[in-house]
N, C-alpha and C. Protein backbone atom coordinates (compact mmCIF):
# COMPACT_ATOMS: atom_id res chain seq x y z
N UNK A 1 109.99 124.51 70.09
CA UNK A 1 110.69 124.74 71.34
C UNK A 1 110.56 126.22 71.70
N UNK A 2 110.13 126.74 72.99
CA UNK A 2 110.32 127.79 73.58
C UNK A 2 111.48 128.39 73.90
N UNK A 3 111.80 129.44 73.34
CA UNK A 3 113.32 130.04 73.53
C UNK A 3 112.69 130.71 75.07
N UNK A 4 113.91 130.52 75.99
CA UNK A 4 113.97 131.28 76.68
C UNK A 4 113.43 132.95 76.95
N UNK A 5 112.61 133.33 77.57
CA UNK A 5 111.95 134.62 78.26
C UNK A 5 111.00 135.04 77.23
N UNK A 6 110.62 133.50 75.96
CA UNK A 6 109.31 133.68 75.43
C UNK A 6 108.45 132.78 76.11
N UNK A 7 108.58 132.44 77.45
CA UNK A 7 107.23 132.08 78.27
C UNK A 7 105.55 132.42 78.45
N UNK A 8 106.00 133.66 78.40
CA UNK A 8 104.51 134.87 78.09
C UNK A 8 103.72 134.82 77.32
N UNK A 9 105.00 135.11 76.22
CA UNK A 9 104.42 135.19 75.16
C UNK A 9 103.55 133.54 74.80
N UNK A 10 103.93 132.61 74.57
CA UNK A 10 103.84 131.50 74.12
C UNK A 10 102.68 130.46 74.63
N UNK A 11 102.58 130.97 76.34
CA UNK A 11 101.12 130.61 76.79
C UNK A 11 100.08 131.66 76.54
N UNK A 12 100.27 132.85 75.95
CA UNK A 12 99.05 133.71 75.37
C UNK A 12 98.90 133.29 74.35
N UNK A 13 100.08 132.49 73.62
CA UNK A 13 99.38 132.30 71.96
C UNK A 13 98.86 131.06 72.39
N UNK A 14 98.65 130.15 72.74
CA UNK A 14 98.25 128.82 73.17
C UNK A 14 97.07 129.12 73.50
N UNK A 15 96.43 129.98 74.74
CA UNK A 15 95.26 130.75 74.69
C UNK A 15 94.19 131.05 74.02
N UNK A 16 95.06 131.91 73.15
CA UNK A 16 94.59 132.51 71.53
C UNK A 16 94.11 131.36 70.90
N UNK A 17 95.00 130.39 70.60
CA UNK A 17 94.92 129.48 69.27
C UNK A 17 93.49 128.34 69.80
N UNK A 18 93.82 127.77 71.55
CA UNK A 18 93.32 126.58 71.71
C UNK A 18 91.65 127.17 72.81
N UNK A 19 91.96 128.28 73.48
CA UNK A 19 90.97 128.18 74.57
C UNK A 19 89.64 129.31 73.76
N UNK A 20 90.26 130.16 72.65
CA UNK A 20 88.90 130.46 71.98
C UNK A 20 88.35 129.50 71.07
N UNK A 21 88.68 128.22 71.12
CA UNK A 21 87.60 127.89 69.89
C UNK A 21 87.03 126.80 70.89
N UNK A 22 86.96 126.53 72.18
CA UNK A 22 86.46 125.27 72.68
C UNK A 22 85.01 125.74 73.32
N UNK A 23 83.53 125.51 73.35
CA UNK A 23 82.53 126.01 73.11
C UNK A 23 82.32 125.35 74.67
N UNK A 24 81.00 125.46 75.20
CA UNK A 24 80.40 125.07 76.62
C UNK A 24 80.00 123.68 75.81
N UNK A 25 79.44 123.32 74.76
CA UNK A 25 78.76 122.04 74.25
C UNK A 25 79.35 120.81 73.85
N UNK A 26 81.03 121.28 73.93
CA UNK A 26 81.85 120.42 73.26
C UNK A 26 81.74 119.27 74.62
N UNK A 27 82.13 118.09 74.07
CA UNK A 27 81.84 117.24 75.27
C UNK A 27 83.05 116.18 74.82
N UNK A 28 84.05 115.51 76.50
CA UNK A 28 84.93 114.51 75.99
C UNK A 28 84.30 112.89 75.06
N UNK A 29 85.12 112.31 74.43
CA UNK A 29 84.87 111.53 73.27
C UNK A 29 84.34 110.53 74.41
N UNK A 30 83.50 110.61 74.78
CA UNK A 30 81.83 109.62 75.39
C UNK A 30 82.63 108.91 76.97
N UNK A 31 83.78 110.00 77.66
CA UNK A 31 84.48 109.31 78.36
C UNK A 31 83.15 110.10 79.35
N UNK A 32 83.22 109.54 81.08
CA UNK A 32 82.59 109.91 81.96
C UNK A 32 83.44 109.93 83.55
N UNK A 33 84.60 110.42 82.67
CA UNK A 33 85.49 110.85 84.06
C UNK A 33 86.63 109.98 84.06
N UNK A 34 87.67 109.92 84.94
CA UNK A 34 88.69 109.06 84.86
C UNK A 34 88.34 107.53 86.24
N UNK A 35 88.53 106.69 85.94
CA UNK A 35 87.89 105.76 86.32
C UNK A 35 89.54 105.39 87.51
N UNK A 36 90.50 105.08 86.83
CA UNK A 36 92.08 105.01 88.03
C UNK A 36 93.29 105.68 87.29
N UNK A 37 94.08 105.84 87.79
CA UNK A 37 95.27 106.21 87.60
C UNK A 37 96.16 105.09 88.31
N UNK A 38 96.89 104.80 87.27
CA UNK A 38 97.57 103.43 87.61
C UNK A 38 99.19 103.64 87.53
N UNK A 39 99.96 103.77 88.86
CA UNK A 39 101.22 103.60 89.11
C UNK A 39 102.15 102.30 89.38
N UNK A 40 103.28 102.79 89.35
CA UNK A 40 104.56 101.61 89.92
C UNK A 40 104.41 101.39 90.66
N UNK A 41 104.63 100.24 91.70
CA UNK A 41 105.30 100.93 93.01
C UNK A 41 106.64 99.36 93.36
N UNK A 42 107.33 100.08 93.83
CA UNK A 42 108.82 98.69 94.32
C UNK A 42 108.50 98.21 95.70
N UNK A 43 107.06 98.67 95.88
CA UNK A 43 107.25 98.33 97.50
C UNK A 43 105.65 98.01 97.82
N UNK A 44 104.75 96.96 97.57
CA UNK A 44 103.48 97.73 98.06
C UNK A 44 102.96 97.44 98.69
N UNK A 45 103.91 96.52 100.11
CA UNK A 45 103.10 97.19 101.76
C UNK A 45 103.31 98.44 101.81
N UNK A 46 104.61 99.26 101.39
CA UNK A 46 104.77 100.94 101.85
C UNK A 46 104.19 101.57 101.26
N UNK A 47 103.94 101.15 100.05
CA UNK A 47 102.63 102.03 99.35
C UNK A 47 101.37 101.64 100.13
N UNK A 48 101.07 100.82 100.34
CA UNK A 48 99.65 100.78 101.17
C UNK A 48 99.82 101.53 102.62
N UNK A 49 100.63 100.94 103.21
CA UNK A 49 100.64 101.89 104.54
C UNK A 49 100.75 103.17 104.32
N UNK A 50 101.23 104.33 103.28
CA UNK A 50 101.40 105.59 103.40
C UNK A 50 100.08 105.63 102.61
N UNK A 51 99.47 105.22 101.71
CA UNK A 51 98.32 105.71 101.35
C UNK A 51 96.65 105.57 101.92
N UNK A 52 97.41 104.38 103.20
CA UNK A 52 95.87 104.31 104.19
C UNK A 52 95.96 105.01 105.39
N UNK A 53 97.77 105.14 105.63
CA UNK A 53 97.92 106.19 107.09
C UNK A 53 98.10 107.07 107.03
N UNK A 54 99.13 107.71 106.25
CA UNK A 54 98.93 109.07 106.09
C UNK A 54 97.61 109.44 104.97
N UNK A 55 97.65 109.48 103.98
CA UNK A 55 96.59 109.73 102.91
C UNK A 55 95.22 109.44 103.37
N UNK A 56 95.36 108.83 104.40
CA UNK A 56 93.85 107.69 104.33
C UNK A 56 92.72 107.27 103.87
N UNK A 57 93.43 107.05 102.55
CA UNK A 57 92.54 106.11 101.02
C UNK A 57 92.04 104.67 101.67
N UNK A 58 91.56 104.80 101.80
CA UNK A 58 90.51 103.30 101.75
C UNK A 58 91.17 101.95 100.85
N UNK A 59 92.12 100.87 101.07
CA UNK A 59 92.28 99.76 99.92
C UNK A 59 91.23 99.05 99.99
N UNK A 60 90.70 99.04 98.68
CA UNK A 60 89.57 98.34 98.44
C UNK A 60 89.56 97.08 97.35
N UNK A 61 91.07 96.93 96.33
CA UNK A 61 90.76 95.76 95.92
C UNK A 61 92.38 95.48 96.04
N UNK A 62 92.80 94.27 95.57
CA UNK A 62 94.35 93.39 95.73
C UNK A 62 94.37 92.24 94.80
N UNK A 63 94.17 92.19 93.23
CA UNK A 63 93.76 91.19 92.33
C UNK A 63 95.60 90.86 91.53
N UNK A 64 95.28 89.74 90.87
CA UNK A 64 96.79 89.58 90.25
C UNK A 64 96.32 90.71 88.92
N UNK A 65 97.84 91.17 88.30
CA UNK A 65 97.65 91.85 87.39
C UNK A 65 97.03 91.01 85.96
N UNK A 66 96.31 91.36 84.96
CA UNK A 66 95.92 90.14 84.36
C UNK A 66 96.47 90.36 82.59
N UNK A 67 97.62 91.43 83.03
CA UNK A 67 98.78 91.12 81.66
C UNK A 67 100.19 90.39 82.18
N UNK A 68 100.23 90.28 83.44
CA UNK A 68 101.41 89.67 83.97
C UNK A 68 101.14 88.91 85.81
N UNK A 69 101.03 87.80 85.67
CA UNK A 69 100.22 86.97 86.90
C UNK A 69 101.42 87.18 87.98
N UNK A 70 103.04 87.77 87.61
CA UNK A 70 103.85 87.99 88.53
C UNK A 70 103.88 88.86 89.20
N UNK A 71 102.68 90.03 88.52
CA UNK A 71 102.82 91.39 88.96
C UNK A 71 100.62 91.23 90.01
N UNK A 72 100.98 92.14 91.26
CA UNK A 72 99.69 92.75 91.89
C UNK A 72 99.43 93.81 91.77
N UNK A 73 98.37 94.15 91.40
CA UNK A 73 97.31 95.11 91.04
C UNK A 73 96.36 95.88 92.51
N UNK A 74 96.94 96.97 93.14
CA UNK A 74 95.91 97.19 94.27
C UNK A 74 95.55 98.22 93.91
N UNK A 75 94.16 98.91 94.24
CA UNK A 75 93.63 99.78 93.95
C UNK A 75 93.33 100.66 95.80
N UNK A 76 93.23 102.07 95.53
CA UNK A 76 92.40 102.51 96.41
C UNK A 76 91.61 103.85 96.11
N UNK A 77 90.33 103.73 97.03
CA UNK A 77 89.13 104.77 96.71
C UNK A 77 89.70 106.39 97.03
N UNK A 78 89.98 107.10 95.95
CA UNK A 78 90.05 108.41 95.64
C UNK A 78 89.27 109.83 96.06
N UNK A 79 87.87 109.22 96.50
CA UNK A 79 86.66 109.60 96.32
C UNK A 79 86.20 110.12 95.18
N UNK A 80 84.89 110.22 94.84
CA UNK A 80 84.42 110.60 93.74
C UNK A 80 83.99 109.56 92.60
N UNK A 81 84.32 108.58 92.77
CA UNK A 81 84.21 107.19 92.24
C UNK A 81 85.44 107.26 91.33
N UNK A 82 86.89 107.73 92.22
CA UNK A 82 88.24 107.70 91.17
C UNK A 82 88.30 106.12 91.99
N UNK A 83 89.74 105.94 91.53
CA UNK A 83 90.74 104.69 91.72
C UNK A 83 91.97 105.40 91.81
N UNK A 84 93.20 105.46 92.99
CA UNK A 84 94.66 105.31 92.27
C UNK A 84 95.23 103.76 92.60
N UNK A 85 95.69 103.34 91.76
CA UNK A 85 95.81 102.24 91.49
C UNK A 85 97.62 101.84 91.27
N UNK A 86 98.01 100.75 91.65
CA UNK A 86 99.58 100.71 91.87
C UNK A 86 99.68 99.59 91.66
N UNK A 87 100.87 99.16 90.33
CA UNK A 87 101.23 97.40 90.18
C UNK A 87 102.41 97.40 90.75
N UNK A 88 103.29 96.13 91.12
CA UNK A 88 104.31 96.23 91.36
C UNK A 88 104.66 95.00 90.45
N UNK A 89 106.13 94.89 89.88
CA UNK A 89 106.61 94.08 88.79
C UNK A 89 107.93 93.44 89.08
N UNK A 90 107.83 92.71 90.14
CA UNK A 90 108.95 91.97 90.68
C UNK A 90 110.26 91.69 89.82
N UNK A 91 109.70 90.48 88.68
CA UNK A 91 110.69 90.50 88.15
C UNK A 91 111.48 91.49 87.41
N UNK A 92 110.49 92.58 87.51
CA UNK A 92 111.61 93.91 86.49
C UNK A 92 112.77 94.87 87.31
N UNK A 93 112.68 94.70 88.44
CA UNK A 93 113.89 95.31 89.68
C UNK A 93 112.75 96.64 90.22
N UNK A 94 114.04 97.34 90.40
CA UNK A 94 112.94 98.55 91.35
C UNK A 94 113.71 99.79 90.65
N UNK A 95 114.77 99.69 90.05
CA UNK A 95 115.18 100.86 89.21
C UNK A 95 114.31 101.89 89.16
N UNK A 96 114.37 103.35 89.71
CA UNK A 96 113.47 104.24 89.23
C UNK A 96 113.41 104.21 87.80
N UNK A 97 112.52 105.42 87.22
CA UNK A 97 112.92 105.98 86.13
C UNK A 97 113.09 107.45 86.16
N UNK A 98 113.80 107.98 85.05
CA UNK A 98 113.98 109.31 84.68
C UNK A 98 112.71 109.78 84.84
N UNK A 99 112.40 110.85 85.24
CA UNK A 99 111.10 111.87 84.30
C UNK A 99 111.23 112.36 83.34
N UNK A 100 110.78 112.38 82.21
CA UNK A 100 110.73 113.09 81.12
C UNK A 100 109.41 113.33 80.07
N UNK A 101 109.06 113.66 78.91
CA UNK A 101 108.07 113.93 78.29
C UNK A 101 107.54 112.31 78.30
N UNK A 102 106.27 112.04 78.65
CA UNK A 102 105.27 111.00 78.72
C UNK A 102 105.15 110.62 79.73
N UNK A 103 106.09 111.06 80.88
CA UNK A 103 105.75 110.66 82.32
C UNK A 103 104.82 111.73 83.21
N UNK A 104 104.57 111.53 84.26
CA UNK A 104 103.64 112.39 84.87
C UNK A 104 104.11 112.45 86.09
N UNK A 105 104.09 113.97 86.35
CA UNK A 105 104.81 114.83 87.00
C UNK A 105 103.94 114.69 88.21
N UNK A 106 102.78 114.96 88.57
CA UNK A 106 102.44 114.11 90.01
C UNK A 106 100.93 114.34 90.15
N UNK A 107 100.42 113.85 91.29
CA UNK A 107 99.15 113.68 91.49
C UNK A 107 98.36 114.79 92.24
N UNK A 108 97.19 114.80 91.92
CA UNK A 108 96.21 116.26 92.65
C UNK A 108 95.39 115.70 93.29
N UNK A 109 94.93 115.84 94.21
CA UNK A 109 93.97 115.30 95.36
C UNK A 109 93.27 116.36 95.90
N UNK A 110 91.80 116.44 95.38
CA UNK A 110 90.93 117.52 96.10
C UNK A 110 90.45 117.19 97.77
N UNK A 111 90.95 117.95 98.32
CA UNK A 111 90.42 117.73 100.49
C UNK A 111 89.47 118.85 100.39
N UNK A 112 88.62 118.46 101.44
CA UNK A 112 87.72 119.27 102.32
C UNK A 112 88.97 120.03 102.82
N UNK A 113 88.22 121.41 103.56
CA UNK A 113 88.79 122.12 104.35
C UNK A 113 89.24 121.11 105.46
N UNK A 114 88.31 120.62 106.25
CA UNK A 114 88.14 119.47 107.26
C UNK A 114 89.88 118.39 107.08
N UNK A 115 89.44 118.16 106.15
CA UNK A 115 90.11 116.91 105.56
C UNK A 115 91.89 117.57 105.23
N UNK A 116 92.15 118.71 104.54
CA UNK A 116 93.41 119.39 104.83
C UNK A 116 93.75 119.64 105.98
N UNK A 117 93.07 120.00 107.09
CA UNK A 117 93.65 120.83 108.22
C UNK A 117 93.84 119.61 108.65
N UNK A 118 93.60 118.37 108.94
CA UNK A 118 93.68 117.33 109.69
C UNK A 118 95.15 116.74 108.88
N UNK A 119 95.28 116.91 107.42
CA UNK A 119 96.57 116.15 106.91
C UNK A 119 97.49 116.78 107.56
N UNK A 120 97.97 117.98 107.53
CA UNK A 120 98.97 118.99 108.13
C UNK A 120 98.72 118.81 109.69
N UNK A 121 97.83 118.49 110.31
CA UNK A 121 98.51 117.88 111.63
C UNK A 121 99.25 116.68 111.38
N UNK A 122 98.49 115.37 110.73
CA UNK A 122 98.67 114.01 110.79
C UNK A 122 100.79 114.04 110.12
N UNK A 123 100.91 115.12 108.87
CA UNK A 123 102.11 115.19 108.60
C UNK A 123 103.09 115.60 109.71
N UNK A 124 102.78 116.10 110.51
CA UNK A 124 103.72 117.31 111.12
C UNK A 124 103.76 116.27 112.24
N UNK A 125 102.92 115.22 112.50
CA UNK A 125 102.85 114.41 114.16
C UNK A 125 103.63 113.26 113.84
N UNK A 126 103.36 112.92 112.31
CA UNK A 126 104.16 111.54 111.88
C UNK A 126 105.87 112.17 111.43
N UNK A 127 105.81 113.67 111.13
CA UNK A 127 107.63 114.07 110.72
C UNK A 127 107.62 113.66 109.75
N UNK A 128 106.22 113.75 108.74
CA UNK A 128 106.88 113.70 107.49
C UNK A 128 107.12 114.99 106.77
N UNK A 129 108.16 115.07 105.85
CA UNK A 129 108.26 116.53 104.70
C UNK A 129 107.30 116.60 104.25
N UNK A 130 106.90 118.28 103.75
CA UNK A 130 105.93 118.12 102.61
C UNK A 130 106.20 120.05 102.34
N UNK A 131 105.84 120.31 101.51
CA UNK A 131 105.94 121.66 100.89
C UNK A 131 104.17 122.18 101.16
N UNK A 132 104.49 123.48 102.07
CA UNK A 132 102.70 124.19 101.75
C UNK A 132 103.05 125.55 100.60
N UNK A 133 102.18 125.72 99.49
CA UNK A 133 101.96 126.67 98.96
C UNK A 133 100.51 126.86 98.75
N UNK A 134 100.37 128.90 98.95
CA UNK A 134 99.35 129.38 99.58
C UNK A 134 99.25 128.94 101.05
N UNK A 135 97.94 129.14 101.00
CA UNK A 135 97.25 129.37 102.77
C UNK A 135 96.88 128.05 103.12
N UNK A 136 96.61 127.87 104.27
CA UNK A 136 95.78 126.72 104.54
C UNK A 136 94.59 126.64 104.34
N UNK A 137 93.82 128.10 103.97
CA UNK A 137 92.56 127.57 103.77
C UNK A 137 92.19 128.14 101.73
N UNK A 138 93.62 128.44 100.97
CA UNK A 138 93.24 127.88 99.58
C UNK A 138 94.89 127.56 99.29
N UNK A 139 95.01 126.46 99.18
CA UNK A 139 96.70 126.49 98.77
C UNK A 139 96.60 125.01 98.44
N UNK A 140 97.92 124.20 98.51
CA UNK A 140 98.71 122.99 98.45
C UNK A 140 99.42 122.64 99.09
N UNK A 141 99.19 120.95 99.60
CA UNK A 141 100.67 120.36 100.71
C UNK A 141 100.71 119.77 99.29
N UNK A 142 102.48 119.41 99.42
CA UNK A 142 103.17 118.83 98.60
C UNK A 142 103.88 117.68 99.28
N UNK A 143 103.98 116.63 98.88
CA UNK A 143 105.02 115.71 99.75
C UNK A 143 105.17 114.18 98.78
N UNK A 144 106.00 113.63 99.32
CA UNK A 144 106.10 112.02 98.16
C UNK A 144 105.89 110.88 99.16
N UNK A 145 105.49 110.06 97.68
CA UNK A 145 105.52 108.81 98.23
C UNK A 145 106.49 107.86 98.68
N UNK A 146 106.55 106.65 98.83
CA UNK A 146 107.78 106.20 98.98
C UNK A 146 108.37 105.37 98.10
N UNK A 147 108.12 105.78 97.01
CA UNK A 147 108.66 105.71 95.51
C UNK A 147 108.75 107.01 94.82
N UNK A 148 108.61 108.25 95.88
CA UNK A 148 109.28 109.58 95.21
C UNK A 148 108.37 110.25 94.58
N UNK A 149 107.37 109.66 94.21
CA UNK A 149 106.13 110.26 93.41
C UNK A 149 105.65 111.30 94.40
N UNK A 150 105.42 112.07 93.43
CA UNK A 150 104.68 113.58 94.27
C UNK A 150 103.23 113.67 94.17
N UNK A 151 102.87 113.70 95.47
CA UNK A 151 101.17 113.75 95.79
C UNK A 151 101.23 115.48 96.09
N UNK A 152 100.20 116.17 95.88
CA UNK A 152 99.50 116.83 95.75
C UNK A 152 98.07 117.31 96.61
N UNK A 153 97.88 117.45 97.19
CA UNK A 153 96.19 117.68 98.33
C UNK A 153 96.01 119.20 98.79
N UNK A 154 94.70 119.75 97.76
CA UNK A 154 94.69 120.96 97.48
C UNK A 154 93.44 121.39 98.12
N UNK A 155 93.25 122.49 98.95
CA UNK A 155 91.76 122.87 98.84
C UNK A 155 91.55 124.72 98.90
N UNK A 156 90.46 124.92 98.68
CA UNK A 156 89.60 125.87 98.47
C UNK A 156 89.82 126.31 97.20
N UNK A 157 90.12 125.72 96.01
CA UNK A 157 90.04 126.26 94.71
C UNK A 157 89.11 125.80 93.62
């Protein structure tokens, strides 16, 4: 555990310990990128409508889930040949959950310049929230889904 106002310190030793020994040759264990990222969702016409109207991800598949035939499985194109991908699980309620260690704190989405300047109109015309940090032409919009999850859409970095 990090005591308090050893922050500094503690990501320089992490540094030290983990980022000098990792070489240009080392390569991940035979993976070739992340293929989906697979979420909740309690709702998923509203997940589809905010991720084809505002986001405007492409849905490209809608299959039953095939560990639970009660639950649907939709996917949409990320670019890059990603997936984010969303089940919904009827019979389990819609209860959020806590965040805590094993959950994931939110999603990153690389935009064109093109492709940012057009979200920050499309947000600001539809009234939705969203947080900008940095500039518009290298920074982050921040804003959620409608299951609270935090999207992310970053460019010039």
């Amino acid at each position: 555990m990090v005591e308090p106002g050893d922050y500094d310190r503690h990501r320089s030793e992490l540094r030290r310990r983990y980022l000098s020994s990792v070489t240009s040759e080392q390569k991940p264990v035979g993976t070739g990128g992340v293929d989906h990222l697979a979420l909740i969702s309690s709702d998923l016409s509203a997940t589809i409508e905010f991720y084809t109207e505002v986001l405007k991800m492409r849905l490209t598949q809608i299959v039953a889930n095939r560990d639970d035939s009660t639950s649907t499985h939709i996917f949409f194109d990320m670019g890059g040949g990603n997936s984010l991908a969303f089940f919904d699980f009827p019979k389990h309620g819609s209860e959020p959950t806590v965040r805590g260690i094993g959950s994931m704190h939110h999603v990153a989405l690389k935009a064109t310049q093109v492709g940012f300047d057009e979200l920050i109109v499309r947000l600001n015309t539809m009234g939705i929230s969203y947080s900008l940090h940095g500039t518009v032409e290298k920074g982050s919009v921040y804003l959620r889904d409608p299951d609270n999850i935090q999207v992310e859409i970053t460019t010039g970095y």
